[in-house]
Protein backbone atom coordinates (compact mmCIF):
# COMPACT_ATOMS: atom_id res chain seq x y z
CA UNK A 1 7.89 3.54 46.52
CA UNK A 2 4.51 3.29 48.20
CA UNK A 3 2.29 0.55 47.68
CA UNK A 4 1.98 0.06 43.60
CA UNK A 5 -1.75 0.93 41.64
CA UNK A 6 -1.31 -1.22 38.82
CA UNK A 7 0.65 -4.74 38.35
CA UNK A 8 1.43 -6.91 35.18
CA UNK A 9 2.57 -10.29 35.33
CA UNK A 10 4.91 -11.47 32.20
CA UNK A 11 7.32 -9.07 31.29
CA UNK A 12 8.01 -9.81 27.75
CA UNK A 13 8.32 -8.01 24.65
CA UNK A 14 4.10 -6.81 25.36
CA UNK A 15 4.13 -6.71 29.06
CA UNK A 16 6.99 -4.56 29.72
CA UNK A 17 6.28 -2.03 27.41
CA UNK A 18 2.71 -1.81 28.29
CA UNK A 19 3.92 -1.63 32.28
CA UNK A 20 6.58 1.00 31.45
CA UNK A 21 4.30 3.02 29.15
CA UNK A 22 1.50 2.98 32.67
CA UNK A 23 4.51 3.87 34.76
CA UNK A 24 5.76 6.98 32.47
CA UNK A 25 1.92 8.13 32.84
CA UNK A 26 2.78 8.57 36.16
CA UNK A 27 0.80 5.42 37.67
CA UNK A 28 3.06 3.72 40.18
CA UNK A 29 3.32 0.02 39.15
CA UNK A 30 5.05 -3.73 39.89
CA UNK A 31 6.29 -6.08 37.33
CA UNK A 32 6.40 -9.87 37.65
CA UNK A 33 7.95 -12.57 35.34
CA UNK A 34 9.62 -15.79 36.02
CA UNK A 35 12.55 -15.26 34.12
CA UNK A 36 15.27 -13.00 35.85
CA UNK A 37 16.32 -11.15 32.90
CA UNK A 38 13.18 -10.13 31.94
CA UNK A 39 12.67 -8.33 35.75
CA UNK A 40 16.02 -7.13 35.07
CA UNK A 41 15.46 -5.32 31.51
CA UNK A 42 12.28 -3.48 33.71
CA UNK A 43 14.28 -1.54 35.94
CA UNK A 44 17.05 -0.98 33.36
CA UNK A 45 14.53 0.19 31.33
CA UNK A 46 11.96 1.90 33.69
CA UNK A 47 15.05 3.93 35.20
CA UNK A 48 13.07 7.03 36.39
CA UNK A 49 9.72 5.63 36.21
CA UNK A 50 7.64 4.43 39.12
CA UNK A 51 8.12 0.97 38.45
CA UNK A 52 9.80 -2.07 40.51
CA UNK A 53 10.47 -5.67 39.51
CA UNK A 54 9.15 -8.94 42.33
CA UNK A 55 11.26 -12.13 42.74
CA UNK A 56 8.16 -13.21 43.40
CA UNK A 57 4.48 -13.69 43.17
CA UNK A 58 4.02 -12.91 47.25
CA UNK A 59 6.29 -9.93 46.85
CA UNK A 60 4.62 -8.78 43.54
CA UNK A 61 0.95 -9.02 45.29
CA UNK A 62 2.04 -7.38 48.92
CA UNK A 63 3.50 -4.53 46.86
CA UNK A 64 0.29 -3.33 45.23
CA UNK A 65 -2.44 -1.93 46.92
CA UNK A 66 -6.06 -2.61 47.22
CA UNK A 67 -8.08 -3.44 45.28
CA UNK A 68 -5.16 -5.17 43.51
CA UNK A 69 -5.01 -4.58 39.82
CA UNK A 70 -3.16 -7.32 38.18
CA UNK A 71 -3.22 -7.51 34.63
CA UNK A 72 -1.60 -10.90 32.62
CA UNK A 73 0.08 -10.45 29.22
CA UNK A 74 1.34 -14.21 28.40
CA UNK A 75 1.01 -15.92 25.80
CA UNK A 76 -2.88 -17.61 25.16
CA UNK A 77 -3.81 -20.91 26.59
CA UNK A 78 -3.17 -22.71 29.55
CA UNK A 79 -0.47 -20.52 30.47
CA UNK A 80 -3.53 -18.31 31.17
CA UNK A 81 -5.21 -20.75 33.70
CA UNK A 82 -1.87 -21.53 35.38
CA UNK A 83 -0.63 -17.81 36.05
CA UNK A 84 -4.33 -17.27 37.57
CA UNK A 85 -3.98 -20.40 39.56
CA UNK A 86 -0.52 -19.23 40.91
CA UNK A 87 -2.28 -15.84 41.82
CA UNK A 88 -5.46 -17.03 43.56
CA UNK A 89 -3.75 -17.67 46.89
CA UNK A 90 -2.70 -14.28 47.14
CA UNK A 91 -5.80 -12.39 45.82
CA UNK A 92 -7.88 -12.41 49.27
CA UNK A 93 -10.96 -12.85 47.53
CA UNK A 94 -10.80 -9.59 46.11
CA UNK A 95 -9.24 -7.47 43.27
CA UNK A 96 -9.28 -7.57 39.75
CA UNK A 97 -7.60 -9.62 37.19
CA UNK A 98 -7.02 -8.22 33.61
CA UNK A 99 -6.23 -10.80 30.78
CA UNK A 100 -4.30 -8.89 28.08
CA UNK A 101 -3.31 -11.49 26.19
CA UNK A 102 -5.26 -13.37 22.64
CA UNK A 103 -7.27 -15.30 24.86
CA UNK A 104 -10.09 -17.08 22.90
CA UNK A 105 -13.17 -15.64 23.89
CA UNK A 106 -14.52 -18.70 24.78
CA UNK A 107 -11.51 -19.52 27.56
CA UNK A 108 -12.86 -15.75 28.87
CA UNK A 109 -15.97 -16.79 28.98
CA UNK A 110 -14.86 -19.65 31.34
CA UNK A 111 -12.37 -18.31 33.51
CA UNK A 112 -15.10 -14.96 33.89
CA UNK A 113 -17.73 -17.15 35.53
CA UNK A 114 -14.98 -19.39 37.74
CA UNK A 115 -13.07 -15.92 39.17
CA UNK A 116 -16.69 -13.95 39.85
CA UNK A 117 -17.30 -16.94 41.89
CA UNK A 118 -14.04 -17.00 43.87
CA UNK A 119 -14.97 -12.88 44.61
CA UNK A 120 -12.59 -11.41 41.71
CA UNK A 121 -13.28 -9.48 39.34
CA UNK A 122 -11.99 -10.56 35.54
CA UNK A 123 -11.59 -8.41 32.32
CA UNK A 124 -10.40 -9.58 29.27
CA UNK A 125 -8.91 -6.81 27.02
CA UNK A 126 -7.75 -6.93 23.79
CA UNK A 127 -4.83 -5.12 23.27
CA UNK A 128 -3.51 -4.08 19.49
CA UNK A 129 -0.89 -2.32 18.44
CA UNK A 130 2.45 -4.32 18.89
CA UNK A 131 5.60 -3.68 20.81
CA UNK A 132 5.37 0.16 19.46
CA UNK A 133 1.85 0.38 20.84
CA UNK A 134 2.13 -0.88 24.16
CA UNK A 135 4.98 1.25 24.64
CA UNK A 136 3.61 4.34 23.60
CA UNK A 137 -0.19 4.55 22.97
CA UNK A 138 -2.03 1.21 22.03
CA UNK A 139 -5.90 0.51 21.01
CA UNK A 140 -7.27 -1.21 24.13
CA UNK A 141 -10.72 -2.95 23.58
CA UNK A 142 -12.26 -4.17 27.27
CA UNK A 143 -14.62 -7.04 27.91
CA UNK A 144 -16.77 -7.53 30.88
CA UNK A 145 -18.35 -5.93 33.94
CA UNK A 146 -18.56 -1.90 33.43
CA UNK A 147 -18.25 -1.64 36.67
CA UNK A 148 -14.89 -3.46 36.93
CA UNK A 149 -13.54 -1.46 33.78
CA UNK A 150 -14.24 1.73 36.27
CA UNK A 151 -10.90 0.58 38.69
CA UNK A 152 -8.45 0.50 35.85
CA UNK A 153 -10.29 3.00 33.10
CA UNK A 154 -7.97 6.31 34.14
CA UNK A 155 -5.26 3.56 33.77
CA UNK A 156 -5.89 2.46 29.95
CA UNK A 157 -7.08 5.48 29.00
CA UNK A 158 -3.75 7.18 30.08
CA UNK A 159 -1.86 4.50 28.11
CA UNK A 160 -4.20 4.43 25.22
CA UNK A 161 -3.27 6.26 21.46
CA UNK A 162 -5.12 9.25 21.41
CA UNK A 163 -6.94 10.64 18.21
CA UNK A 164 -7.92 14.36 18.43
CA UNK A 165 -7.51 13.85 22.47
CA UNK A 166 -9.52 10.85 22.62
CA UNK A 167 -8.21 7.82 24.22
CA UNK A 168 -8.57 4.41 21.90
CA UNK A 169 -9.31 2.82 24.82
CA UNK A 170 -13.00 1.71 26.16
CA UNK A 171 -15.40 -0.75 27.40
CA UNK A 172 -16.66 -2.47 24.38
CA UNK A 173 -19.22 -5.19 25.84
CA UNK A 174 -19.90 -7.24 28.75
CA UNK A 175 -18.77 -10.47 29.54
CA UNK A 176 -15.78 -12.00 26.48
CA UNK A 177 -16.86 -8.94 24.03
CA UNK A 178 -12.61 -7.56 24.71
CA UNK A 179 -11.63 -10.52 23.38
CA UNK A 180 -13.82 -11.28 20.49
CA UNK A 181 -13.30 -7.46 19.07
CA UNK A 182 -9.81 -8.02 18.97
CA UNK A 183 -10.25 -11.17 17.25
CA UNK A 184 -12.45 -9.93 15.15
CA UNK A 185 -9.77 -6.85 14.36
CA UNK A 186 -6.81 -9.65 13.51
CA UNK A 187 -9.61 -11.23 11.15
CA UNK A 188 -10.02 -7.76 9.47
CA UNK A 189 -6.26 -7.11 9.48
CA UNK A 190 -5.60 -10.53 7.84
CA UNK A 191 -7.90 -9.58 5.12
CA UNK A 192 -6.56 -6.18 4.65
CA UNK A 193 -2.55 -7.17 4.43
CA UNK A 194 -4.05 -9.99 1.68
CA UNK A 195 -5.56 -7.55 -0.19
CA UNK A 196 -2.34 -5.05 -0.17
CA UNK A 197 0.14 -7.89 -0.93
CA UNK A 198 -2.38 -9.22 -4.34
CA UNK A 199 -2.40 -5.73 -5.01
CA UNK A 200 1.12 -5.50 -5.22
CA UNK A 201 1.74 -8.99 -6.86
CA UNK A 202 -0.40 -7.89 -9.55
CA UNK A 203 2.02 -4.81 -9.73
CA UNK A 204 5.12 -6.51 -9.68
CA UNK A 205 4.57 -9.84 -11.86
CA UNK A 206 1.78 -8.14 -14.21
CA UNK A 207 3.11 -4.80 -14.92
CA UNK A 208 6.77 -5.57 -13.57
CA UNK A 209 6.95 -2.93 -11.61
CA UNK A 210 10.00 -2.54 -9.49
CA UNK A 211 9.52 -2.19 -5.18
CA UNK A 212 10.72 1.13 -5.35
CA UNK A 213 8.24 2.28 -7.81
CA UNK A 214 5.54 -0.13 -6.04
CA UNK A 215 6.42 1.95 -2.99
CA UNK A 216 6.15 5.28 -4.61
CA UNK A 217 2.49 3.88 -5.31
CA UNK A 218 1.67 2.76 -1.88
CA UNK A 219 3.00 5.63 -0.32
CA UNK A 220 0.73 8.21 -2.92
CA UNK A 221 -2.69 5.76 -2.52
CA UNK A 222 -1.75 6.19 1.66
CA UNK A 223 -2.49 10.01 1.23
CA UNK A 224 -5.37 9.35 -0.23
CA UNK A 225 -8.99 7.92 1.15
CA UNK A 226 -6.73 4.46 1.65
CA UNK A 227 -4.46 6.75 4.54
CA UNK A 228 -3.67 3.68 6.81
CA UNK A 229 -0.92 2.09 8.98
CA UNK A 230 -0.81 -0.63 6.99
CA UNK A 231 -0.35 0.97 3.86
CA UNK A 232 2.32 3.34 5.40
CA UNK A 233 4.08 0.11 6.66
CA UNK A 234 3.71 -1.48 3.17
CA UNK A 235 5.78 1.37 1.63
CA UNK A 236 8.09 1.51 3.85
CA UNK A 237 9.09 -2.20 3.31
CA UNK A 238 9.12 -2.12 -0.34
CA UNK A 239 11.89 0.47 0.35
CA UNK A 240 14.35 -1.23 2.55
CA UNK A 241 17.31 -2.57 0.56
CA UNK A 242 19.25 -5.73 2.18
CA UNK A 243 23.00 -5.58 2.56
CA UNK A 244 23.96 -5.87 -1.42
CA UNK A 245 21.60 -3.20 -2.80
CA UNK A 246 18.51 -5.30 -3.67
CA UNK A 247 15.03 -5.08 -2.15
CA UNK A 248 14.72 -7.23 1.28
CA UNK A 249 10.96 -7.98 0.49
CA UNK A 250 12.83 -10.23 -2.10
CA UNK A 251 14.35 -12.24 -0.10
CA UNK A 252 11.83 -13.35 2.63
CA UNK A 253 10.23 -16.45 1.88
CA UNK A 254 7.22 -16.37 0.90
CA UNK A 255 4.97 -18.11 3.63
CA UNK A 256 3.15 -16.38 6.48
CA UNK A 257 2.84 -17.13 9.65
CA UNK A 258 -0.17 -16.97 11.67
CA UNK A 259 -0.87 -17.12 15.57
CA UNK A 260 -4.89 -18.20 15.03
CA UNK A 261 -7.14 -15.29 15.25
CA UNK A 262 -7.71 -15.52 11.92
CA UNK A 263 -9.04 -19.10 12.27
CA UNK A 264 -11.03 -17.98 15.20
CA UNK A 265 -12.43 -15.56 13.02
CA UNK A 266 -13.32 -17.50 10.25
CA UNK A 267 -14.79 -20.48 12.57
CA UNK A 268 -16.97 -17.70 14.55
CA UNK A 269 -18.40 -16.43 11.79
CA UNK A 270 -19.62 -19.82 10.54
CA UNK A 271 -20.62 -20.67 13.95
CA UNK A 272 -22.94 -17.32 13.59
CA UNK A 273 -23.84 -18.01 10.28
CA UNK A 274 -22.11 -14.53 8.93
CA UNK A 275 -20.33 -14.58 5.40
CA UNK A 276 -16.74 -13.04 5.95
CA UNK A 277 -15.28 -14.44 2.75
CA UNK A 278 -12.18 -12.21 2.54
CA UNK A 279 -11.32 -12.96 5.44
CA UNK A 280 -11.90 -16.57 5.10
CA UNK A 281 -9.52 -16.43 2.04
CA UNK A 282 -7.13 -14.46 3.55
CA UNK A 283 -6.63 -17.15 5.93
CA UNK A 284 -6.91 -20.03 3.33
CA UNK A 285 -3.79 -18.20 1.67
CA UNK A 286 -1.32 -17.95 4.58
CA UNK A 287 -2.38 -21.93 4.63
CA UNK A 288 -1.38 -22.47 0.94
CA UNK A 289 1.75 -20.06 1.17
CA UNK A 290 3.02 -22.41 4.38
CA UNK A 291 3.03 -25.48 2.14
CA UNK A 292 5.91 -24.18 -0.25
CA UNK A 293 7.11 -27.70 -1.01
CA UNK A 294 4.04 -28.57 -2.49
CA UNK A 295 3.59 -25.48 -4.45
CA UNK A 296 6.79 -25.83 -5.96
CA UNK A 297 6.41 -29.29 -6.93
CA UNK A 298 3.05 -28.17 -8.20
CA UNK A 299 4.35 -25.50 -10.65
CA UNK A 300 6.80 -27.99 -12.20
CA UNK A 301 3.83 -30.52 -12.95
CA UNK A 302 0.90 -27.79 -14.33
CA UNK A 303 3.53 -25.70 -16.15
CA UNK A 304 0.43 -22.67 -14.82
CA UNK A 305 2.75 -18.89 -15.80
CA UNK A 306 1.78 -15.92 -16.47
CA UNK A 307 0.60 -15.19 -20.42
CA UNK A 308 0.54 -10.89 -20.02
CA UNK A 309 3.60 -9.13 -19.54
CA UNK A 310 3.43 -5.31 -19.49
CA UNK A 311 6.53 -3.06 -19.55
CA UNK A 312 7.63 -0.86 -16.30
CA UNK A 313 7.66 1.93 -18.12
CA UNK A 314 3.77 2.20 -18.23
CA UNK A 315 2.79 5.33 -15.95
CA UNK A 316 1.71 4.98 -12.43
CA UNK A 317 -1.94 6.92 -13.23
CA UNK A 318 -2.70 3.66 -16.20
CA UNK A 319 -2.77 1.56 -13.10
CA UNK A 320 -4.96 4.12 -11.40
CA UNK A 321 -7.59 1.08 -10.88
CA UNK A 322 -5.41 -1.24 -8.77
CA UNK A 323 -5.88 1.89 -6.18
CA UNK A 324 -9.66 1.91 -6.82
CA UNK A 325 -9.87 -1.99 -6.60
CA UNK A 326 -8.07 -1.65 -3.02
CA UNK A 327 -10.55 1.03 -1.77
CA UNK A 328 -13.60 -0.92 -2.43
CA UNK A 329 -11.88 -3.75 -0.79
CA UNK A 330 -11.28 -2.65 2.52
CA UNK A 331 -14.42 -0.94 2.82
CA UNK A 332 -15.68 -4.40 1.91
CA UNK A 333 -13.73 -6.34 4.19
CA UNK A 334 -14.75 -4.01 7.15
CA UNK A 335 -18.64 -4.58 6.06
CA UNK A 336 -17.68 -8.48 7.05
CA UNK A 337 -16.10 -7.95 10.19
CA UNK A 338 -18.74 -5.29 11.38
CA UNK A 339 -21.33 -7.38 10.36
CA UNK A 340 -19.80 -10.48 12.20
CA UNK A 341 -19.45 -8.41 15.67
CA UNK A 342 -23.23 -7.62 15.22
CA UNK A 343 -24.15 -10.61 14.89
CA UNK A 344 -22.23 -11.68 18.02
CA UNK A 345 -23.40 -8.90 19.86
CA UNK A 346 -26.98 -10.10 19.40
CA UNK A 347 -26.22 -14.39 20.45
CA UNK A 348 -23.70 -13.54 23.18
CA UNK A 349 -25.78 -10.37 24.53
CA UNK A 350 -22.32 -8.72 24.20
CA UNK A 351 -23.83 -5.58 23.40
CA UNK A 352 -21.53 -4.00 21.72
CA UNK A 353 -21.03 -0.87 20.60
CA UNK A 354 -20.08 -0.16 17.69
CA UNK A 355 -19.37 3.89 17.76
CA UNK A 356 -17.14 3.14 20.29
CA UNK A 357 -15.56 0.48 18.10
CA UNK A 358 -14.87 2.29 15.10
CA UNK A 359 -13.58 5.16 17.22
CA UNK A 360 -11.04 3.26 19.90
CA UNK A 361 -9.80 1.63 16.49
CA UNK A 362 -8.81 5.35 14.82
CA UNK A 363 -5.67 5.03 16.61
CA UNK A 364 -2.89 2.58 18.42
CA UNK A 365 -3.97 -0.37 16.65
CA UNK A 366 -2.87 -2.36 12.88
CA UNK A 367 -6.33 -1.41 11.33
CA UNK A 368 -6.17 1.94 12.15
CA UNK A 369 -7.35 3.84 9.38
CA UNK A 370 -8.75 6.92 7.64
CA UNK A 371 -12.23 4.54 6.94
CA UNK A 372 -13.16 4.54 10.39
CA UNK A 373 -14.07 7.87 10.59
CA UNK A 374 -16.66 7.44 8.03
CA UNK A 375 -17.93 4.36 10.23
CA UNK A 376 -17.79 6.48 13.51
CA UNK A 377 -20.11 8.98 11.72
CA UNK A 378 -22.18 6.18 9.94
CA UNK A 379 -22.56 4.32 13.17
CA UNK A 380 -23.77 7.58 15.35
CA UNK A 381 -26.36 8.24 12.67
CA UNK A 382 -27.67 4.66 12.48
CA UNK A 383 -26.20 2.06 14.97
CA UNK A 384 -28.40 -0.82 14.44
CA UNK A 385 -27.70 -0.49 10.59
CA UNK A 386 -26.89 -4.13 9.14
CA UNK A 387 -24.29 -3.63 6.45
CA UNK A 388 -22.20 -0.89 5.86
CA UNK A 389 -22.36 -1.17 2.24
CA UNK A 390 -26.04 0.10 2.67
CA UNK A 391 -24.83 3.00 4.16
CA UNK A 392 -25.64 6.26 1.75
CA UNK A 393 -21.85 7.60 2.66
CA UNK A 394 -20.44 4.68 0.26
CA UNK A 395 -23.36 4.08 -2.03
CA UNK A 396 -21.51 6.19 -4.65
CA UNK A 397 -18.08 5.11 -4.18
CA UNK A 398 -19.45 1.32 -4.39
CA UNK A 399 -21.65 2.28 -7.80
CA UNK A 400 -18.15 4.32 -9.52
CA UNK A 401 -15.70 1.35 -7.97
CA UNK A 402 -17.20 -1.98 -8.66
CA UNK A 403 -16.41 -1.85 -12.35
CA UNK A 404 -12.94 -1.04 -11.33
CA UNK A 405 -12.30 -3.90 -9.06
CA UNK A 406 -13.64 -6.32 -11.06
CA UNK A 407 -10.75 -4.43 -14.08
CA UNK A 408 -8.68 -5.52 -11.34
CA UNK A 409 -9.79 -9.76 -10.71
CA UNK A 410 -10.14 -9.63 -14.29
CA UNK A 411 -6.32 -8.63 -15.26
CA UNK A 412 -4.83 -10.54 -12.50
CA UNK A 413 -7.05 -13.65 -14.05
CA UNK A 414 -5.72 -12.86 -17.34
CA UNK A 415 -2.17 -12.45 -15.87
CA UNK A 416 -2.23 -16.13 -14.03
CA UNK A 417 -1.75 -14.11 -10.78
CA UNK A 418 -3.69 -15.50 -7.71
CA UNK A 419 -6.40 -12.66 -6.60
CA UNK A 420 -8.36 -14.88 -3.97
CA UNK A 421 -9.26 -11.88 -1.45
CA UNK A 422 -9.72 -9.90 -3.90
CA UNK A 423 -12.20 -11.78 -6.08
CA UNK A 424 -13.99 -12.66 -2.80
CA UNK A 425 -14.39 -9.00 -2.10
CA UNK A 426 -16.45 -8.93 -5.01
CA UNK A 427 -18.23 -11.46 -5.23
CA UNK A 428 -19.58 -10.67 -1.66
CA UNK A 429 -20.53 -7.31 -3.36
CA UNK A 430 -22.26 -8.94 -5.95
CA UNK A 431 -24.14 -11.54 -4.24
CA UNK A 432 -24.61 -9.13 -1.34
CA UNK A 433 -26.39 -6.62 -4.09
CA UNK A 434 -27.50 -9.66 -6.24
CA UNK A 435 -32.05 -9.72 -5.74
CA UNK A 436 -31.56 -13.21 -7.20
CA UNK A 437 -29.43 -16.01 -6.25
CA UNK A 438 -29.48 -19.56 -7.48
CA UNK A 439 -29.78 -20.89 -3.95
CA UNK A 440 -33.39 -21.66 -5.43
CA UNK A 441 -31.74 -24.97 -7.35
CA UNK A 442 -29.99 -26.00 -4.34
CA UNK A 443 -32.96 -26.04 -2.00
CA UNK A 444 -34.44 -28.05 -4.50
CA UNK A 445 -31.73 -30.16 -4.75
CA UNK A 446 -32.15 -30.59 -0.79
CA UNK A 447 -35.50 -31.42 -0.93
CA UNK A 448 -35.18 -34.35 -4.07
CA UNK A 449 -32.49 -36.40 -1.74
CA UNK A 450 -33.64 -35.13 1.50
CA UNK A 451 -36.97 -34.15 1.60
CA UNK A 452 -35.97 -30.78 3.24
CA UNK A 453 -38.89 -28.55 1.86
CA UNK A 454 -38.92 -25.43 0.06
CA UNK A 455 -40.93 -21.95 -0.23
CA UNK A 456 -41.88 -20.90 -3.10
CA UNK A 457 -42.46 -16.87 -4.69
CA UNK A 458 -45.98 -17.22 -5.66
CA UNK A 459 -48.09 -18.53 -2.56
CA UNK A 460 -47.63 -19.00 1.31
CA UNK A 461 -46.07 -22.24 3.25
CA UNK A 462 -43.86 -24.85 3.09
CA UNK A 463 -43.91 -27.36 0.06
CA UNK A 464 -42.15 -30.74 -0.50
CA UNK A 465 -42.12 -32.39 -4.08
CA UNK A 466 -42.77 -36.51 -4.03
CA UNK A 467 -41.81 -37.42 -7.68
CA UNK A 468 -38.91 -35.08 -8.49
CA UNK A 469 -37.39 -37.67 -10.70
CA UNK A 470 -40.98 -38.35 -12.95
């Protein structure tokens, strides 16, 4: 094979299935990991494709061509700084290096302004989708210099998902803006699978509703204006029966995992001074799930169950507002994120785009969903709008749905069934709509032990009371 266009260093589970999906688009490529196997399964598996494995990092960098194109998927961290280390000797102070990886956006940040120095050009790209995605079609959100995007766009674009032709695959914002979407995507996805799996708790322990009819519910709400991969995933799990008949979902304990994009999300957004509460309690219940120990010992102690108990045999369309409930949610929960990477875009200069956003996330990626097509054609009418939820396209939805959510916190309240995301949703709609808050106490609270001043509604300037306590 001639000299390779495109190279990807780690070959795991990501890597090679994002290097053999580039290969099968006809790119010629190289594949580098340190583990043997791992170059082995490439060429087993890229049989046919233009794709060879290095035993090496020398061999791996003579074999592609310049400007070298290296892109690293391995896992976040310093494993980061020590493959690009291991690389520099044999970049020639040239080249680009693509970090594919869940980098935080901060370490891009860094390791952006210490390659440009050395002469190399750095990406970071977020990369969503899973193993299925990189393999065949993923959502590719790039970070950094447009101009290095340019020597590996035909690349990404050819590997991308496609929606209606178009590749979900662009240049999002300069400098760490890859990174920070796709963190900003895991925070939305975190708040999204909360929301499905208190939907469904409130269907199976307050209207005992068995998986396979909880299914049949998932799967008729995903043809609807909820139509999204993870409600067709959701469906398809309540499904799938384990060896001896019953439902697997049953089995799995209950505590989630999480890899920390979630966190990031949630510590960004406070850093920016942008409410993303669903998303803040989606992560605060993956937290309380992981300490099951605790929660077990707690529900001995407090003796907390359930006081409602409806019968299965209620019909699906009774329950008609758990669907509603879910609706308003996501659209909710995308209002946070959106308004989060706005907010970014404006302190970090990212300047983001959010059309292109909304669009590259239609397809390839976890969120992918029928919303975003109403935010594609909200955010190429108005692109500097604020809030979504202002947006005329959901103002009747929001007006016919609101009741129905709260039908929804207010049975799983009455049913002793923890709705966290859920209530969060709306109560960020209602505070969010709400022309008075009682923030008006606590600034006045400030000022009595503080001395922190206040405004006030009927003249000008900044006040300070002396004898709050006379």
């Amino acid at each position: 094979m001639a000299q390779a266009q495109f190279g990807m260093v780690g070959l795991g589970t990501m890597g090679r299935n994002f290097l053999l999906n580039v290969a099968e688009q006809g790119f010629s490529c190289v594949g580098f990991d340190i583990d043997s196997s791992k170059r082995r399964l490439l060429m087993e598996e890229g049989a046919g494709f233009p794709v060879v494995s290095a035993e090496d990092l020398g061999e791996f960098t003579k074999a592609l061509e310049p400007p070298k194109r290296i892109m690293m998927l391995v896992p976040a961290g310093p494993i980061v700084d020590s493959v690009i280390d291991d690389l520099l000797p044999y970049m020639g102070g040239g080249g680009i290096l693509i970090d594919g990886g869940n980098s935080h956006f901060l370490d891009t940040e860094r390791r952006e302004i210490f390659l440009n120095e050395k002469k190399i050009k750095f990406l970071g790209v977020g990369v969503s989708g899973g193993e299925e995605g990189a393999r065949h079609g993923a959502s590719i959100m790039v970070g950094g210099q447009p101009e290095a995007y340019e020597l590996v766009r035909p690349i990404f674009e050819a590997a991308s998902a496609k929606v209606a032709g178009v590749p979900c695959a662009a240049h999002v914002g300069n400098g760490s803006a890859g990174h920070f979407v796709k963190m900003v995507h895991n925070g939305i996805e975190y708040g999204l699978m909360e929301l499905i799996a208190e939907a469904y708790d409130i269907l199976h322990r307050g209207f005992q509703i068995s998986d396979v009819k909880a299914a049949d519910l998932f799967s008729k709400w995903n043809s609807g204006h909820l139509n999204s991969f993870l409600m067709e995933i959701t469906a398809a799990v309540l499904r799938k029966m384990d060896g001896d008949g019953t439902p697997l979902v049953e089995k799995i304990l209950d505590t989630a995992a999480q890899k920390g994009t979630g966190k990031w999300t949630s510590q960004a957004a406070m850093d920016f001074g942008v409410p993303i509460p669903t998303i803040d309690a989606s992560v605060a219940m993956r937290q309380i799930s992981s300490r099951k120990a605790e929660r077990v010992l707690a529900a001995e102690k407090l003796g907390i169950v359930q006081d409602v108990q409806i019968d299965e045999t209620l019909a699906p369309d009774a329950i008609g507002f758990i669907e509603s409930a879910l609706k308003l949610s996501f659209i909710i929960t995308f209002a946070q994120g959106f308004s989060l990477l706005q907010a970014a875009s404006n302190e970090k200069s990212f300047d983001l785009d959010v059309v292109e956003i909304a669009t590259i996330w239609r397809g390839g990626c976890i969120i992918r969903a029928a919303l975003l097509e109403d935010l594609v054609n909200i955010y190429s009418s108005d692109k500097g709008l604020t809030n979504i939820l202002l947006a005329d396209e959901f103002r009747q939805a929001i007006r016919n749905e609101q009741a129905l959510l709260k039908a929804a916190v207010k049975f799983a309240i009455s049913a002793d069934i923890p709705c966290m995301a859920l209530a969060t949703a709306l109560n960020y709609l209602k505070s969010y709509a709400s022309e008075n808050l009682p923030a008006n106490l606590i600034q006045a609270q400030r000022d009595f032990f503080g001395a922190h001043t206040y405004q006030r509604i009927d003249k000008e300037g900044t006040f300070h009371t002396e004898d709050w306590a006379s």
